[in-house]
C-alpha atoms as a PDB file:
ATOM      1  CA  UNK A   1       0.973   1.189  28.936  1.00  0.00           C
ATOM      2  CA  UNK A   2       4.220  -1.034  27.675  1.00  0.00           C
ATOM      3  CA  UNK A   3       4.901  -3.845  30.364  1.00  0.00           C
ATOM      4  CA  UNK A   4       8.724  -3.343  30.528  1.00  0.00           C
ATOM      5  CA  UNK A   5       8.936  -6.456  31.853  1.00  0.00           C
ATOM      6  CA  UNK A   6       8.274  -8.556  29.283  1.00  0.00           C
ATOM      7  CA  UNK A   7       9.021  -5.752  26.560  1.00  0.00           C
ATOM      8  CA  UNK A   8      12.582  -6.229  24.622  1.00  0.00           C
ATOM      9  CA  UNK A   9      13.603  -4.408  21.640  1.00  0.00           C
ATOM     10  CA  UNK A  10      15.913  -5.566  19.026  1.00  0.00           C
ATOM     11  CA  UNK A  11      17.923  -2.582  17.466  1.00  0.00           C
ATOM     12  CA  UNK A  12      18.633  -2.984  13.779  1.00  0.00           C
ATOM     13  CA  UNK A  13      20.885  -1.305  11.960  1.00  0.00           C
ATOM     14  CA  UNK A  14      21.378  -1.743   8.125  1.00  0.00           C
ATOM     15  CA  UNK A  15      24.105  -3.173   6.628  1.00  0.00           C
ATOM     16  CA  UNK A  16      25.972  -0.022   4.532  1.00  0.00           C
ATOM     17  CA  UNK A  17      28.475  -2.559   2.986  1.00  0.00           C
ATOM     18  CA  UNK A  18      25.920  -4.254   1.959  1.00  0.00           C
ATOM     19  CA  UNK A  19      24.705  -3.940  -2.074  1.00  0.00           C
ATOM     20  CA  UNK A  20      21.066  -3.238  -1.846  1.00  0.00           C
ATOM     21  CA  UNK A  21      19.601  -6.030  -4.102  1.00  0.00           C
ATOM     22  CA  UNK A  22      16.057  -5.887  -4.091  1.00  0.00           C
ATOM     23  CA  UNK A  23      13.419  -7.871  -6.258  1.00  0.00           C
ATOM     24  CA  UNK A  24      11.561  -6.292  -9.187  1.00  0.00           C
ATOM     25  CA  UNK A  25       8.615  -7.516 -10.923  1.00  0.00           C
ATOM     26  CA  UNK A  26       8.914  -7.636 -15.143  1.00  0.00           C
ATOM     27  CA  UNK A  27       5.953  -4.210 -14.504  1.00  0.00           C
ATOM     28  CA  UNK A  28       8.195  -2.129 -12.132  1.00  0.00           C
ATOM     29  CA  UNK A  29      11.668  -3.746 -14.538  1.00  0.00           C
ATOM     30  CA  UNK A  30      10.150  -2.034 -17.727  1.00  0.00           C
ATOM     31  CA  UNK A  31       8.997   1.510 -15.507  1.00  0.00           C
ATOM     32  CA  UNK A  32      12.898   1.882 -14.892  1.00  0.00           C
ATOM     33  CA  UNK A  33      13.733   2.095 -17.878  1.00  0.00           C
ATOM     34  CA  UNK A  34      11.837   4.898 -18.631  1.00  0.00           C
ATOM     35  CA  UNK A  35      12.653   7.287 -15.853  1.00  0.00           C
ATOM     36  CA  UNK A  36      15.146   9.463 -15.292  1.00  0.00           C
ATOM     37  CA  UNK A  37      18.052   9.221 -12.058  1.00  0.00           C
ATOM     38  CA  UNK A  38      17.553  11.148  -9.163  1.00  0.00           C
ATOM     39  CA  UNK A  39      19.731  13.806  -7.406  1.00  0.00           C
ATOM     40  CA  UNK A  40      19.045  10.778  -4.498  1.00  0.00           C
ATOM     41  CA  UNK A  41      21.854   8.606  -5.333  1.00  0.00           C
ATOM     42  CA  UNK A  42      21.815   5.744  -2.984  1.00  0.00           C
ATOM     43  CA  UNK A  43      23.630   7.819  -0.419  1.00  0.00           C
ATOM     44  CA  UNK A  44      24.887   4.622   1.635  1.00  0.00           C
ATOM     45  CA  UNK A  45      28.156   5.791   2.148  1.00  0.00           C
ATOM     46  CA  UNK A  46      27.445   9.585   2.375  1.00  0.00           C
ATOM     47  CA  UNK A  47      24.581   9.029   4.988  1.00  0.00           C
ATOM     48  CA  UNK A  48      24.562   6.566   7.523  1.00  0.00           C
ATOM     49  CA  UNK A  49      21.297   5.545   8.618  1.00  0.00           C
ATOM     50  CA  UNK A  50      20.343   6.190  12.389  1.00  0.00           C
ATOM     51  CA  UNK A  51      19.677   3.100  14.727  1.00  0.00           C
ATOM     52  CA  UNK A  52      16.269   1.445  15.071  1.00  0.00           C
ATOM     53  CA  UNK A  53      14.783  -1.040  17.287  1.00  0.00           C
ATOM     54  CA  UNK A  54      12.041  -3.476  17.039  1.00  0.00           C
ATOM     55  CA  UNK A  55       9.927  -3.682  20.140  1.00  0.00           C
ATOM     56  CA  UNK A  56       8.548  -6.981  21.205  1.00  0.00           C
ATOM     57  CA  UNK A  57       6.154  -8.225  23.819  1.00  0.00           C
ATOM     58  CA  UNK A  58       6.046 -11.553  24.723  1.00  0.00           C
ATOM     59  CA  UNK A  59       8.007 -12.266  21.477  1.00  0.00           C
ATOM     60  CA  UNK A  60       5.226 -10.635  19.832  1.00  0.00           C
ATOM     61  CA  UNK A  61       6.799  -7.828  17.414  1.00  0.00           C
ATOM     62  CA  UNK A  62       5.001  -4.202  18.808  1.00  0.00           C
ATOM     63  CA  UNK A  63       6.253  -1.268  16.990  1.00  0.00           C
ATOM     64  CA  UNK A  64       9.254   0.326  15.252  1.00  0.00           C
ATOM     65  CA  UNK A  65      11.013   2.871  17.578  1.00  0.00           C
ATOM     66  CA  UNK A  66      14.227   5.056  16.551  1.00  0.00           C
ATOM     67  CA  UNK A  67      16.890   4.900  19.076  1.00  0.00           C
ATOM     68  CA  UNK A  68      18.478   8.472  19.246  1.00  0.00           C
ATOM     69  CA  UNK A  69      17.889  12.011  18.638  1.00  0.00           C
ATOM     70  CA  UNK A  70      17.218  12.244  14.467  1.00  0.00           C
ATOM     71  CA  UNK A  71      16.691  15.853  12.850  1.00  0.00           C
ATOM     72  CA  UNK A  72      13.768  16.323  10.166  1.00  0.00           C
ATOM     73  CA  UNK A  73      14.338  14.642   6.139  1.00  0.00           C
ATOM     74  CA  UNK A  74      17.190  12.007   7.903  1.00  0.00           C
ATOM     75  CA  UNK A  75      16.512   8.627   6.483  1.00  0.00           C
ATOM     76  CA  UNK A  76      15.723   6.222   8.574  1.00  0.00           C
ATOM     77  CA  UNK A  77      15.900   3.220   6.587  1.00  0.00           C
ATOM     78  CA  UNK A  78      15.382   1.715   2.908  1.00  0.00           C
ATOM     79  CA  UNK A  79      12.237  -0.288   2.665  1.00  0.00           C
ATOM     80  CA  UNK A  80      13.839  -3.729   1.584  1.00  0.00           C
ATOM     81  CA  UNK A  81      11.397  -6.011  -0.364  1.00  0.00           C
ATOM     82  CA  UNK A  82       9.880  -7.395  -3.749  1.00  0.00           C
ATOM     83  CA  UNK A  83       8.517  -4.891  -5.657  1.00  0.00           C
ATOM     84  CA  UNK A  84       5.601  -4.735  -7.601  1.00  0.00           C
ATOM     85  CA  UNK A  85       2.967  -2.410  -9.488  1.00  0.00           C
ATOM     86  CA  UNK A  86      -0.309  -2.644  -7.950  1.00  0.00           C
ATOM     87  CA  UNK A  87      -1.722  -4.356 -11.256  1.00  0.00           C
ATOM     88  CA  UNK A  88       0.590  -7.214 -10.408  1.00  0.00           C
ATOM     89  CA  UNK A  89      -0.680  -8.267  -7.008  1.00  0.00           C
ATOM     90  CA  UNK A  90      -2.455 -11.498  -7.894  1.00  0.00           C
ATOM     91  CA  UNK A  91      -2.210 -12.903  -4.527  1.00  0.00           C
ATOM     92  CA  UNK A  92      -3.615 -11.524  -1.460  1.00  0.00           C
ATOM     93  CA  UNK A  93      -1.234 -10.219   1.543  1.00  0.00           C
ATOM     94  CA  UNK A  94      -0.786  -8.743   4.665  1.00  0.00           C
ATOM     95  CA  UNK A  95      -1.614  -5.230   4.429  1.00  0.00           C
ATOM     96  CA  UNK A  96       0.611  -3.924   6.944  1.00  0.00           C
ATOM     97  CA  UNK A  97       3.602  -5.597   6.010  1.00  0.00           C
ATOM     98  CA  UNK A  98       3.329  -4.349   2.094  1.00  0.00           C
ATOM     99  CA  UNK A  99       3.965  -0.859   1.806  1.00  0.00           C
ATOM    100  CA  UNK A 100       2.124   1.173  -0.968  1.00  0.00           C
ATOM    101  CA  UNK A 101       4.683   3.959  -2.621  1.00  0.00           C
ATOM    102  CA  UNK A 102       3.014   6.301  -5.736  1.00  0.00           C
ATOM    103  CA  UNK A 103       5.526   8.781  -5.709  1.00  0.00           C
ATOM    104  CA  UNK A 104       7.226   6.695  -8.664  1.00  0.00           C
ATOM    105  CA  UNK A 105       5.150   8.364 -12.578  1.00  0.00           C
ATOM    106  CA  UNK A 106       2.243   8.414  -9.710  1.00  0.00           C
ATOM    107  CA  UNK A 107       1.623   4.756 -10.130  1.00  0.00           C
ATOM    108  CA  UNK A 108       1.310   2.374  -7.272  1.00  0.00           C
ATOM    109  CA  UNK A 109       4.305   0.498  -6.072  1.00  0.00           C
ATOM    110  CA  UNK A 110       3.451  -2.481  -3.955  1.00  0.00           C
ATOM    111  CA  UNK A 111       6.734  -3.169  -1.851  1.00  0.00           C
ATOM    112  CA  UNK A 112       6.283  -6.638   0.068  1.00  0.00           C
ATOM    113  CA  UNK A 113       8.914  -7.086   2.889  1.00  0.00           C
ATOM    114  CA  UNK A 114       7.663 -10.011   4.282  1.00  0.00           C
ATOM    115  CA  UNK A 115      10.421 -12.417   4.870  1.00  0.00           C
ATOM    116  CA  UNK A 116      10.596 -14.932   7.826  1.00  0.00           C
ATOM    117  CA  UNK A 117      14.207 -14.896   8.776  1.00  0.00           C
ATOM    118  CA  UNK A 118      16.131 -12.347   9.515  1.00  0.00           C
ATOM    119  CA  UNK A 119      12.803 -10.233   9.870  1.00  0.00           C
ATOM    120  CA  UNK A 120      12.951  -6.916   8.208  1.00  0.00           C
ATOM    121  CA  UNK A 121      11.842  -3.850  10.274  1.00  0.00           C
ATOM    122  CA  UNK A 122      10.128  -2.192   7.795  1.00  0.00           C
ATOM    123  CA  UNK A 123       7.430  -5.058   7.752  1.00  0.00           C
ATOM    124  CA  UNK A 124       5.617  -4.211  11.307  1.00  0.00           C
ATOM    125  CA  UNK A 125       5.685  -0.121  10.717  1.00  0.00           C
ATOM    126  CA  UNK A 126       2.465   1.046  12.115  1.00  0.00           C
ATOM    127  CA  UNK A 127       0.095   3.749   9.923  1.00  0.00           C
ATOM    128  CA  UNK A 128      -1.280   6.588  11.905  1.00  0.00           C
ATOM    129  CA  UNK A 129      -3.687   9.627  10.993  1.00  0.00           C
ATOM    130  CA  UNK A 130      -0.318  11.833  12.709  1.00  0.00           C
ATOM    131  CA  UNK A 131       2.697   9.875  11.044  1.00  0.00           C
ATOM    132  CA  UNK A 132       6.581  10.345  12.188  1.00  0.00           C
ATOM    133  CA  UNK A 133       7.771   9.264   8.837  1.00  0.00           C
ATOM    134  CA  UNK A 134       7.094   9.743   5.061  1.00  0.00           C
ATOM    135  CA  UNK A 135       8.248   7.876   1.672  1.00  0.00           C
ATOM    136  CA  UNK A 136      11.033   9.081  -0.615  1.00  0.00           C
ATOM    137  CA  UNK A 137      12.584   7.366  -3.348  1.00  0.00           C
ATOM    138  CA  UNK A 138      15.997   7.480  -5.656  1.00  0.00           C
ATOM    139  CA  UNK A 139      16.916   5.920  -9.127  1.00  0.00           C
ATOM    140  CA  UNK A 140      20.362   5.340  -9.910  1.00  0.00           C
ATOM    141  CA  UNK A 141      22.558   5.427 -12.785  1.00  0.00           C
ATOM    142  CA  UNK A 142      21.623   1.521 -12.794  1.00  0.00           C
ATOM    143  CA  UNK A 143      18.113   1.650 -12.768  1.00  0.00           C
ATOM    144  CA  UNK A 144      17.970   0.782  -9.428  1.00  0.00           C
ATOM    145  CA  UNK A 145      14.579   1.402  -7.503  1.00  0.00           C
ATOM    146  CA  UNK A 146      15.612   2.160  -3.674  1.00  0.00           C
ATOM    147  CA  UNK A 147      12.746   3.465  -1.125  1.00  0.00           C
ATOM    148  CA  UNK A 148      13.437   5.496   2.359  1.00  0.00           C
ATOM    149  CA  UNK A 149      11.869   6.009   5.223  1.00  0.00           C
ATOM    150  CA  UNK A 150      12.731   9.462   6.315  1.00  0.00           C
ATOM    151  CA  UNK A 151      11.715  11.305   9.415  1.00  0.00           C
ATOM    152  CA  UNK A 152       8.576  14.179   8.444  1.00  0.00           C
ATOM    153  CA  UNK A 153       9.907  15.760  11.694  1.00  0.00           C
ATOM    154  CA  UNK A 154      12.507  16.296  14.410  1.00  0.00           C
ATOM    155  CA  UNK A 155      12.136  12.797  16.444  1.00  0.00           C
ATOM    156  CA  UNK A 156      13.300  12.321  20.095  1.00  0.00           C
ATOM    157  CA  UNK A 157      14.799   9.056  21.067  1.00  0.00           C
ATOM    158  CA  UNK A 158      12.266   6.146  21.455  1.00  0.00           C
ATOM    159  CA  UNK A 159       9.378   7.814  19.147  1.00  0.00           C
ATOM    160  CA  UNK A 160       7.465   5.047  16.727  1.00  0.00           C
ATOM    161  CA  UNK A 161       8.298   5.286  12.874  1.00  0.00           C
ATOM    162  CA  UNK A 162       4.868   6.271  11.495  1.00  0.00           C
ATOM    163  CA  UNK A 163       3.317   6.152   7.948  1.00  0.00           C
ATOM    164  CA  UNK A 164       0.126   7.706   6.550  1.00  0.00           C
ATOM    165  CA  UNK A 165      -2.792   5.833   5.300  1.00  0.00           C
ATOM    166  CA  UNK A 166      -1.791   5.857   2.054  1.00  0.00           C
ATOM    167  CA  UNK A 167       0.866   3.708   2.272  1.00  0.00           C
ATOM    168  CA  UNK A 168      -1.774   1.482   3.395  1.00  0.00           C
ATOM    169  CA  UNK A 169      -2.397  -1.457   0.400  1.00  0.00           C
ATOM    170  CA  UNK A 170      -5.595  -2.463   0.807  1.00  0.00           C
ATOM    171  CA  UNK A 171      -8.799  -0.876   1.913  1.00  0.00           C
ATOM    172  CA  UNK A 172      -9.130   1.146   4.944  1.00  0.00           C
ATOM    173  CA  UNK A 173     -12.317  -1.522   5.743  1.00  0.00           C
ATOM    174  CA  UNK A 174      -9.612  -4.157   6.859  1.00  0.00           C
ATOM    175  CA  UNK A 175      -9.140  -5.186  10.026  1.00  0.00           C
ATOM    176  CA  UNK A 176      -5.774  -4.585   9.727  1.00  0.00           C
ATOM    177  CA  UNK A 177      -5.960  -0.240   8.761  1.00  0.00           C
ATOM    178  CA  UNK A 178      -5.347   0.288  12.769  1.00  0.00           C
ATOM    179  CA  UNK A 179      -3.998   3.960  13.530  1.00  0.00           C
ATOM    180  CA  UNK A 180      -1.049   3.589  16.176  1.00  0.00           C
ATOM    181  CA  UNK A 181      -2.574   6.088  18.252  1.00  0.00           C
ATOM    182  CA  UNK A 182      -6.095   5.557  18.246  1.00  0.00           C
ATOM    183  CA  UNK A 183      -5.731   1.943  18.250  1.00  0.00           C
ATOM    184  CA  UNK A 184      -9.374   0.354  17.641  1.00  0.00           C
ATOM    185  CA  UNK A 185     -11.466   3.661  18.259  1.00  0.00           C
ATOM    186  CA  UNK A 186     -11.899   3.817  14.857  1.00  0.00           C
ATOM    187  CA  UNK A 187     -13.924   6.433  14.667  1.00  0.00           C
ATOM    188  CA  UNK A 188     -11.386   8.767  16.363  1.00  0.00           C
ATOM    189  CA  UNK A 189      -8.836   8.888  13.882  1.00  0.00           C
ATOM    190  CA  UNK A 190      -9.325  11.234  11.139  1.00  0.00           C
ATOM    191  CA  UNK A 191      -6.798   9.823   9.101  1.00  0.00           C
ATOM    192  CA  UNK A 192      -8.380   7.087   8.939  1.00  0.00           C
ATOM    193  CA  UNK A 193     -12.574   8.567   8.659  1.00  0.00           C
ATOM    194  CA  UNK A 194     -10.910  10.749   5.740  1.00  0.00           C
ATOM    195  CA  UNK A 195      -9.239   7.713   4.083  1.00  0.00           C
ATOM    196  CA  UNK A 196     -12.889   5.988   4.447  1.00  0.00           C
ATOM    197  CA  UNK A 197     -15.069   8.818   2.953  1.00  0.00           C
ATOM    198  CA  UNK A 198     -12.500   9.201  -0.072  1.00  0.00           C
ATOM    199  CA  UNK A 199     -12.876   5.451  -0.913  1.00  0.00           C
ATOM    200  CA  UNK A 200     -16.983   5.748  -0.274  1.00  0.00           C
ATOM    201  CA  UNK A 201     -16.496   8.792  -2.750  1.00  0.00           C
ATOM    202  CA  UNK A 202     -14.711   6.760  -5.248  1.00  0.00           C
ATOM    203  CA  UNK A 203     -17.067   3.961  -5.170  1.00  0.00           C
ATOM    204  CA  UNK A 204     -20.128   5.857  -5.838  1.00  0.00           C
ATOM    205  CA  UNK A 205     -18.395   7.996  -8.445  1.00  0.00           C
ATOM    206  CA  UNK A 206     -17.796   4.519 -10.013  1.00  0.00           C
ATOM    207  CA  UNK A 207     -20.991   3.287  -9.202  1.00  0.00           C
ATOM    208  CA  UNK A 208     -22.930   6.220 -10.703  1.00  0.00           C
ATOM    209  CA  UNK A 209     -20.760   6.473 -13.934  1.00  0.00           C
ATOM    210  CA  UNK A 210     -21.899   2.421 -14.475  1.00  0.00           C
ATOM    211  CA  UNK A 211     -25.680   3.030 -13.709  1.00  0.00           C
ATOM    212  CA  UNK A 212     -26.114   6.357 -15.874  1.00  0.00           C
ATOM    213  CA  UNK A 213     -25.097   4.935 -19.026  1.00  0.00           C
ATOM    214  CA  UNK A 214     -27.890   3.236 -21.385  1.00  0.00           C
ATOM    215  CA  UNK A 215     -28.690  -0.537 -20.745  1.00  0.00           C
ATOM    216  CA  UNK A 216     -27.519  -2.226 -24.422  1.00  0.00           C
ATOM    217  CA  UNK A 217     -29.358  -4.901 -25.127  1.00  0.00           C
ATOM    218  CA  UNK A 218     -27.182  -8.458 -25.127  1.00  0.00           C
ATOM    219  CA  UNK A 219     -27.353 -11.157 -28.271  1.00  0.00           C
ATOM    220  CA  UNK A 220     -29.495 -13.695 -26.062  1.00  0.00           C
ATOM    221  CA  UNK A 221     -31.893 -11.145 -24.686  1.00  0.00           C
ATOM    222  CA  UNK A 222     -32.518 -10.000 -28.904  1.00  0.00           C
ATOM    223  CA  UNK A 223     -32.478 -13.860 -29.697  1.00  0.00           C
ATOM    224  CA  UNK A 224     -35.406 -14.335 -27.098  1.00  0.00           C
ATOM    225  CA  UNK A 225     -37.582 -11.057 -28.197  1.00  0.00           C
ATOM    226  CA  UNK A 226     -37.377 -12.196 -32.029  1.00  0.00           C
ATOM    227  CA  UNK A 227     -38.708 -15.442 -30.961  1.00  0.00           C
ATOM    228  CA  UNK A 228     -41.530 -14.014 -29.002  1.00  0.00           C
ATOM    229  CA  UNK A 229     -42.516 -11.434 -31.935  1.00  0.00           C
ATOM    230  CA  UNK A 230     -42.744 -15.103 -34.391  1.00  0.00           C
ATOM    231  CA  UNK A 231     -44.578 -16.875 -32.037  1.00  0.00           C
ATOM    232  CA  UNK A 232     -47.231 -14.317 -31.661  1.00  0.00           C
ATOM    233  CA  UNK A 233     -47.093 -13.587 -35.303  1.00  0.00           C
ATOM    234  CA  UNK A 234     -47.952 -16.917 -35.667  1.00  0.00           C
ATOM    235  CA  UNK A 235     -50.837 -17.449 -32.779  1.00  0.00           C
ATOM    236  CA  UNK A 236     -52.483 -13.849 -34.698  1.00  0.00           C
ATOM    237  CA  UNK A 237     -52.174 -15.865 -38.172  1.00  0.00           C
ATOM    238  CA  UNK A 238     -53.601 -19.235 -36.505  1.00  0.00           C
ATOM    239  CA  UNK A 239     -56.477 -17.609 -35.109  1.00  0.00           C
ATOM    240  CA  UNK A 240     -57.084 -15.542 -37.829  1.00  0.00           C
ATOM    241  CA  UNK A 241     -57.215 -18.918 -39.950  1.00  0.00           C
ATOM    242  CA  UNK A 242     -59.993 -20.477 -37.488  1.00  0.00           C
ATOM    243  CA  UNK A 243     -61.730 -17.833 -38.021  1.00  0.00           C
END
């Protein structure tokens, strides 16, 4: 149970006048260009975003809350960042605080909204095996990439803003893949079990594919055999010569 006590909650509220202007890698530059705009058209000024708040405890950042009544498809927020295709993500991160979008030619989108002043909100939203919340996108007539977080449901003032698993990054195995309700009875959450066996299922379809196929036979190893068939070629002739 929150300690109200030492609980505070900043409430953030997006800039509208402000030009979106996020970062995008040369991968995600190049996919841009080859899809077409969306009937989502950056709808700043036709939809203003509903108030949320950042809960903190003991200046520790808790969970993303909305902060009034918000009917079912609203968005939330857009999910500020750097972006990035999966295949780009040389260097590790935080898992919760890069969000995983593949609703973009079903390739992975690695959003990182890490940034250490002014926070961004979208960096501490929780996953959870029953989310709030799902991922949309839009494409304008600039080629500009914008991500929302819009409500899956109805949501009542002071609910958390939920993802599910899959917008996790990294594998469910990390100590970090912690469903917001379950907290760390792992094995409770069947988001989170289900998100486990289909990873299990992908390694040992990978694992099986690698072991059935024939073992080829490498330079060296050929190398080594030819010289073992000459030097007993050459023991048979010796002894055959002492004879």
């Amino acid at each position: 149970m929150i300690d109200f006590q030492t609980t505070y909650s900043v409430y953030c509220r997006q800039d509208l006048r402000e030009r979106f202007s996020p970062a995008y890698s040369s991968g995600v530059s190049s996919l841009l260009y080859r899809v077409p705009t969306t009937h989502r058209d950056h709808p700043d000024d036709q939809i203003p975003y509903p108030k949320v708040h950042l809960t903190f405890r003991d200046k520790v950042p808790q969970t993303v809350n909305v902060s009034e009544d918000v009917t079912k498809d609203r968005i939330l927020l857009a999910v500020d960042g750097t972006y990035s295709l999966d295949t780009e993500m040389h260097v590790p991160c935080s898992s919760t605080s890069t969000i995983l979008y593949n609703g973009l030619e079903n390739l992975n989108i690695c959003i990182d909204t890490r940034r250490p002043k002014p926070v961004r909100t979208e960096q501490f939203i929780h996953r959870s095996c029953n989310p709030t919340c799902y991922l949309n996108h839009s494409v304008n007539q600039y080629k500009e990439l914008k991500v929302f977080v819009l409500a899956r449901r109805d949501l009542r003032n002071l609910e958390p803003v939920t993802l599910p698993f899959d917008t996790f990054l990294n594998s469910p195995n990390s100590r970090e893949a912690v469903c917001l309700e379950h907290g760390s009875n792992r094995q409770e959450c069947e988001g989170l079990l289900q998100r486990l066996a289909a990873e299990q299922a992908q390694r040992d379809r990978f694992m099986a594919a690698h072991h059935s196929r024939p073992v080829e036979m490498t330079t060296s190893k050929r190398r080594n055999t030819a010289y073992e068939e000459d030097d007993d070629a050459f023991k048979r002739a010796r002894e055959s010569y002492n004879c």
